[in-house]
Protein backbone atom coordinates (compact mmCIF):
# COMPACT_ATOMS: atom_id res chain seq x y z
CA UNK A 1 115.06 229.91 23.89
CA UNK A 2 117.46 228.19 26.49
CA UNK A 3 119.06 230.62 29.12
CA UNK A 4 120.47 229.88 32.04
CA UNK A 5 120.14 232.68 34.77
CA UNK A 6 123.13 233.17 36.57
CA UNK A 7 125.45 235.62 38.36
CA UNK A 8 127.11 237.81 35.73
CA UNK A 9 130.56 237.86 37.84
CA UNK A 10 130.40 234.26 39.16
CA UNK A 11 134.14 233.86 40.33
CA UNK A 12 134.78 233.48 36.16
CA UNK A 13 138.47 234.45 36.75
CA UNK A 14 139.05 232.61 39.82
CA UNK A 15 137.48 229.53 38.65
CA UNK A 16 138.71 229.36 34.64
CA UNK A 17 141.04 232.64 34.45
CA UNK A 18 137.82 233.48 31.71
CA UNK A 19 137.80 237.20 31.77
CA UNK A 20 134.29 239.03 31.21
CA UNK A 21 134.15 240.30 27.64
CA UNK A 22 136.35 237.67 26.05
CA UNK A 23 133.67 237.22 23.82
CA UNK A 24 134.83 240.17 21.80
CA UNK A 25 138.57 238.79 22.07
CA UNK A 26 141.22 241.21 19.87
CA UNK A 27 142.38 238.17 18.38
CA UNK A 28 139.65 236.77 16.52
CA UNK A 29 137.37 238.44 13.52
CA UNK A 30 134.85 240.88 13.90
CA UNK A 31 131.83 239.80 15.36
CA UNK A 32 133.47 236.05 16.17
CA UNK A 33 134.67 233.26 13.86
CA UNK A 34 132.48 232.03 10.69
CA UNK A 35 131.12 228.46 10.23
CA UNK A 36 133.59 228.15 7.00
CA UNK A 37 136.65 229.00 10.00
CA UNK A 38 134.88 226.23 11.87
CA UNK A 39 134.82 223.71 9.12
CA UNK A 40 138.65 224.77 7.98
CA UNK A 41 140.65 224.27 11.45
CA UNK A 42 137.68 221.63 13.46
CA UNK A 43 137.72 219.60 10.23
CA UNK A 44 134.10 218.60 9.48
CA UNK A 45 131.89 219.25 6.47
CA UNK A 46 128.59 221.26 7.77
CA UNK A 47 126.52 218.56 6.03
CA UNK A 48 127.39 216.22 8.53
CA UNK A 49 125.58 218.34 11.00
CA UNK A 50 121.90 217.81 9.24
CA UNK A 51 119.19 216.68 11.70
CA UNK A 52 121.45 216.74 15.01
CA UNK A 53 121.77 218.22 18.30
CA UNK A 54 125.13 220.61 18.38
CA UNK A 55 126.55 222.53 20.70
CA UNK A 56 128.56 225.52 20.53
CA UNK A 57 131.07 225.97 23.07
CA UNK A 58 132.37 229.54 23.55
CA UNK A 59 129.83 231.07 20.51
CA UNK A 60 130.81 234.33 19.45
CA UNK A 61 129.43 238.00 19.91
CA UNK A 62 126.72 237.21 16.55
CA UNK A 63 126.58 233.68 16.87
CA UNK A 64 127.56 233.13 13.00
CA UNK A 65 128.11 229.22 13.28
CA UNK A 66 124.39 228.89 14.07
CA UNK A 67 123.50 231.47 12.09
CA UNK A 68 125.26 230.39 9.02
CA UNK A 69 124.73 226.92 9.45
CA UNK A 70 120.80 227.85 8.98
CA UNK A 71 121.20 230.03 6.15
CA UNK A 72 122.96 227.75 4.41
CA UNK A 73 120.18 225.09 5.03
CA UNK A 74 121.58 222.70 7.62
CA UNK A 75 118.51 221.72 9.49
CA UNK A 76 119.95 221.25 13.11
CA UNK A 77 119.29 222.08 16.50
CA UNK A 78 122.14 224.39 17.96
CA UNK A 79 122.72 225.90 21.12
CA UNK A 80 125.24 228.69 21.55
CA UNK A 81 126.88 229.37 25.07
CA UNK A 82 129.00 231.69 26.16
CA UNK A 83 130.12 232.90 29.97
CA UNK A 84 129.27 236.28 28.02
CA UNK A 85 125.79 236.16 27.54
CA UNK A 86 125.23 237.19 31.28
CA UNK A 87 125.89 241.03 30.03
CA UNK A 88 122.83 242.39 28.88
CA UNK A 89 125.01 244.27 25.66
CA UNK A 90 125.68 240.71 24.34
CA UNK A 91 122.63 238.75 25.21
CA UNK A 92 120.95 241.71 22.82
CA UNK A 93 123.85 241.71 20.43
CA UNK A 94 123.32 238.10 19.96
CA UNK A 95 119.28 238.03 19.54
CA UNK A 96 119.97 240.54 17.16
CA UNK A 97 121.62 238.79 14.92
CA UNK A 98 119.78 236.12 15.09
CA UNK A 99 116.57 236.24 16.83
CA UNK A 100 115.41 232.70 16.38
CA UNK A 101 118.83 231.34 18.08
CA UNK A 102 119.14 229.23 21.53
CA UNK A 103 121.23 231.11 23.84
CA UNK A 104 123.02 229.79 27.05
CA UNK A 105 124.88 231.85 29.33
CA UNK A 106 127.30 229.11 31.15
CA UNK A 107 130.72 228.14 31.53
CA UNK A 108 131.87 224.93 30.08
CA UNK A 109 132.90 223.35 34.00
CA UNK A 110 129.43 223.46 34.49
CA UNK A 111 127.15 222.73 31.48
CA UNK A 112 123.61 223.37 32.40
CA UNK A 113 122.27 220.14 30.07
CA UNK A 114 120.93 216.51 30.76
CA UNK A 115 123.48 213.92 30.48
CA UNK A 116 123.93 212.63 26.62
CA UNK A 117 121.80 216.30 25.03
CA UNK A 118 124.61 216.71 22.38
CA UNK A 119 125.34 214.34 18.70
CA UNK A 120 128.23 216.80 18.47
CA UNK A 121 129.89 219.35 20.47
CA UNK A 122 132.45 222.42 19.05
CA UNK A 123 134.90 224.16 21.23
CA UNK A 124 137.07 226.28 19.18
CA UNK A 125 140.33 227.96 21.12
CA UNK A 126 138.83 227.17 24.49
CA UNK A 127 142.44 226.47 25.59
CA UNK A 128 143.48 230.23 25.54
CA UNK A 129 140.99 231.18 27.89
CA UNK A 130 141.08 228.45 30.81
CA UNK A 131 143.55 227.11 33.23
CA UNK A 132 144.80 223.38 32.83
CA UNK A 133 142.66 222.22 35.68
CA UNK A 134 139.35 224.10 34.24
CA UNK A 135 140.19 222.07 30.72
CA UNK A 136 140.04 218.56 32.44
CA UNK A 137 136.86 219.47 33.78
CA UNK A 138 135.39 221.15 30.92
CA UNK A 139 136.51 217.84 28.88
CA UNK A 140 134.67 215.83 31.91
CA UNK A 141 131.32 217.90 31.26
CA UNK A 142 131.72 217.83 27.33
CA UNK A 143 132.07 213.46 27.91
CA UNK A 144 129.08 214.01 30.00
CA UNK A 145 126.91 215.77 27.57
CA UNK A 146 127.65 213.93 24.50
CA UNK A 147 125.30 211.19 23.40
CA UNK A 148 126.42 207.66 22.55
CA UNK A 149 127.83 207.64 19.25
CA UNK A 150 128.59 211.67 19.12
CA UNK A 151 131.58 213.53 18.71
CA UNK A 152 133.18 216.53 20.20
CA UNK A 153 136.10 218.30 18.34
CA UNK A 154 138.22 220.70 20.60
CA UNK A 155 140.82 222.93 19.33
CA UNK A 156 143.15 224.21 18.38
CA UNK A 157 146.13 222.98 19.84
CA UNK A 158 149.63 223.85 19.54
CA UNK A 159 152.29 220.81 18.90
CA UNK A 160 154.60 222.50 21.45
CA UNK A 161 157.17 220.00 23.13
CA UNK A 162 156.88 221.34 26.69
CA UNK A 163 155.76 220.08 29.68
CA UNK A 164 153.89 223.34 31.05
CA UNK A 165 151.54 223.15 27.99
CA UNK A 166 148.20 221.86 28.40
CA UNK A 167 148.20 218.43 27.30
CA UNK A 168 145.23 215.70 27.95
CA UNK A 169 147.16 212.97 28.21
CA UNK A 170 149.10 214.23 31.12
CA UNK A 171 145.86 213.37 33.40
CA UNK A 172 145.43 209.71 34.13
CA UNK A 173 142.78 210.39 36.27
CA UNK A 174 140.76 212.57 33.70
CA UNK A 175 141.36 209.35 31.07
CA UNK A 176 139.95 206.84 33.72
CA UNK A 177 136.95 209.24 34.11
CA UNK A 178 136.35 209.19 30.27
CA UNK A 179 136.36 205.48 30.07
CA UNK A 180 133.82 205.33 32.48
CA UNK A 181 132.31 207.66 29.91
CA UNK A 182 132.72 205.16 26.86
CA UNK A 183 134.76 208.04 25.81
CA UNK A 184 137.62 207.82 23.17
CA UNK A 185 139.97 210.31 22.81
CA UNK A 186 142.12 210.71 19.63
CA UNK A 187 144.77 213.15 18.32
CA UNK A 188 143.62 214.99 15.24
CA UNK A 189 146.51 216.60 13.39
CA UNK A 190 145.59 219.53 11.37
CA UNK A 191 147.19 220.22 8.01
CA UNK A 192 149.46 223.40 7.70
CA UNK A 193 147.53 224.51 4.73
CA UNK A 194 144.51 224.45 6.67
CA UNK A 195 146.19 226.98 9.13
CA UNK A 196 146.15 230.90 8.84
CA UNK A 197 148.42 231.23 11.43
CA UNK A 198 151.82 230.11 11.45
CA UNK A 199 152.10 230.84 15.32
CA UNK A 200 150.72 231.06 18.28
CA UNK A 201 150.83 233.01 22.28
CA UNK A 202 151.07 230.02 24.85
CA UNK A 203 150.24 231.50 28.44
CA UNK A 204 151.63 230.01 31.59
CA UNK A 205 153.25 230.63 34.96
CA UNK A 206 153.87 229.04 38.32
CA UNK A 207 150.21 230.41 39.77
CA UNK A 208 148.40 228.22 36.80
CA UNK A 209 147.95 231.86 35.08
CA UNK A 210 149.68 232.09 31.13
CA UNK A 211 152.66 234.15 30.10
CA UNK A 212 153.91 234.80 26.84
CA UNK A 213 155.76 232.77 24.82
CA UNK A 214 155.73 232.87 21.33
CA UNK A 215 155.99 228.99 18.97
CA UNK A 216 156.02 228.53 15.25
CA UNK A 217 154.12 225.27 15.53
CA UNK A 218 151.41 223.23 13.81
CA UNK A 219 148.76 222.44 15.65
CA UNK A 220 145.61 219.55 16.41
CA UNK A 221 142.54 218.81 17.82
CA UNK A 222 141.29 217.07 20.62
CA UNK A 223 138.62 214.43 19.41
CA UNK A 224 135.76 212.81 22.11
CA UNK A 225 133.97 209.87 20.39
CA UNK A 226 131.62 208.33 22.54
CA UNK A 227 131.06 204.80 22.16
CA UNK A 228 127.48 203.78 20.35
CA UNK A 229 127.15 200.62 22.81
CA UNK A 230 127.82 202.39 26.19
């Protein structure tokens, strides 16, 4: 099993505004999103996952993407992180429900892995939980990660015409950074009937902290395709 050992309280909400316990966040199901939530909103089919290296960025309390992924006979090699898995209640909540699982407590400005570990990388509502800054460098470590040829879907994102919102795009020097990467970044637009929300909390204020607001919006994901010759 992969673990990284470090400091439970580790400046989380200085450094990302990631509070301890987020994990367990009110607005997501019991026990963390399924693989088939995955699939709907990060649009992949699980059988594209057979044989390679995935991470999971910001796994849930039980870990059900890896877990379901194997039970429904996906043979691939998946790590599950999670700030989280510092506590001791969810590092044993999470071997619970699935002992034979790779566990990695980390956040995702500092990924504790070689340079090109990953085929394919998942961070699903990272956004929520990070400041602007933290984001670019999370994307940074997720370009870092990713092997040639693999993919990294981030999301989801609100279409929200507003310049406080987090945008990629906005950061020339983050977009330099990727090319040096032989990173590509597309725009994937997800389709309303693949959405079970029909809005969304954006968080924001002067002090790079969030604040309600409330959008009726559609929404996309961030794509990172690394290039196969770089």
């Amino acid at each position: 099993m992969l673990e990284r050992n470090i400091n439970p309280d580790d400046k989380l909400k200085e450094l990302s505004l990631y509070s301890p316990g987020e994990i367990e966040h009110q607005v997501q199901p019991e026990g963390g999103r399924d693989l088939s939530l995955y699939e709907q909103h990060l649009l992949f089919n699980r059988q594209e996952l057979e044989g390679k290296t995935v991470l999971d960025l910001g796994a849930g309390p039980e870990a059900k993407f890896a877990k379901q992924l194997k039970e429904s006979g996906i043979k691939a090699d998946v790590v599950s992180l999670s700030p989280d898995f510092t506590k001791e209640r969810y590092r044993k909540k999470v071997k619970e429900s699935f002992p034979e699982g790779k566990f990695v407590a980390a956040t995702g400005q500092a990924l504790p892995f070689a340079d090109e570990s990953f085929d394919r990388i998942f961070a699903f509502h990272l956004v929520e939980h990070i400041s602007q800054k933290m984001f670019l460098r999370c994307i940074l470590e997720i370009a870092r990660v990713l092997k040639k040829g693999g993919k990294a879907t981030l999301g989801t994102m609100p279409d929200v015409d507003d310049p406080d919102s987090i945008a990629l795009g906005n950061s020339k020097e983050t977009m330099e950074k990727l090319k040096i990467y032989g990173v590509k970044v597309i725009q994937e637009s997800i389709p309303k009937k693949k959405l079970l929300i029909k809005s969304m909390k954006v968080y924001h204020d002067e002090d790079d902290h969030y604040g309600q607001r409330i959008y009726n919006v559609t929404c996309h994901n961030i794509v990172l395709i690394k290039n196969d010759n770089k």
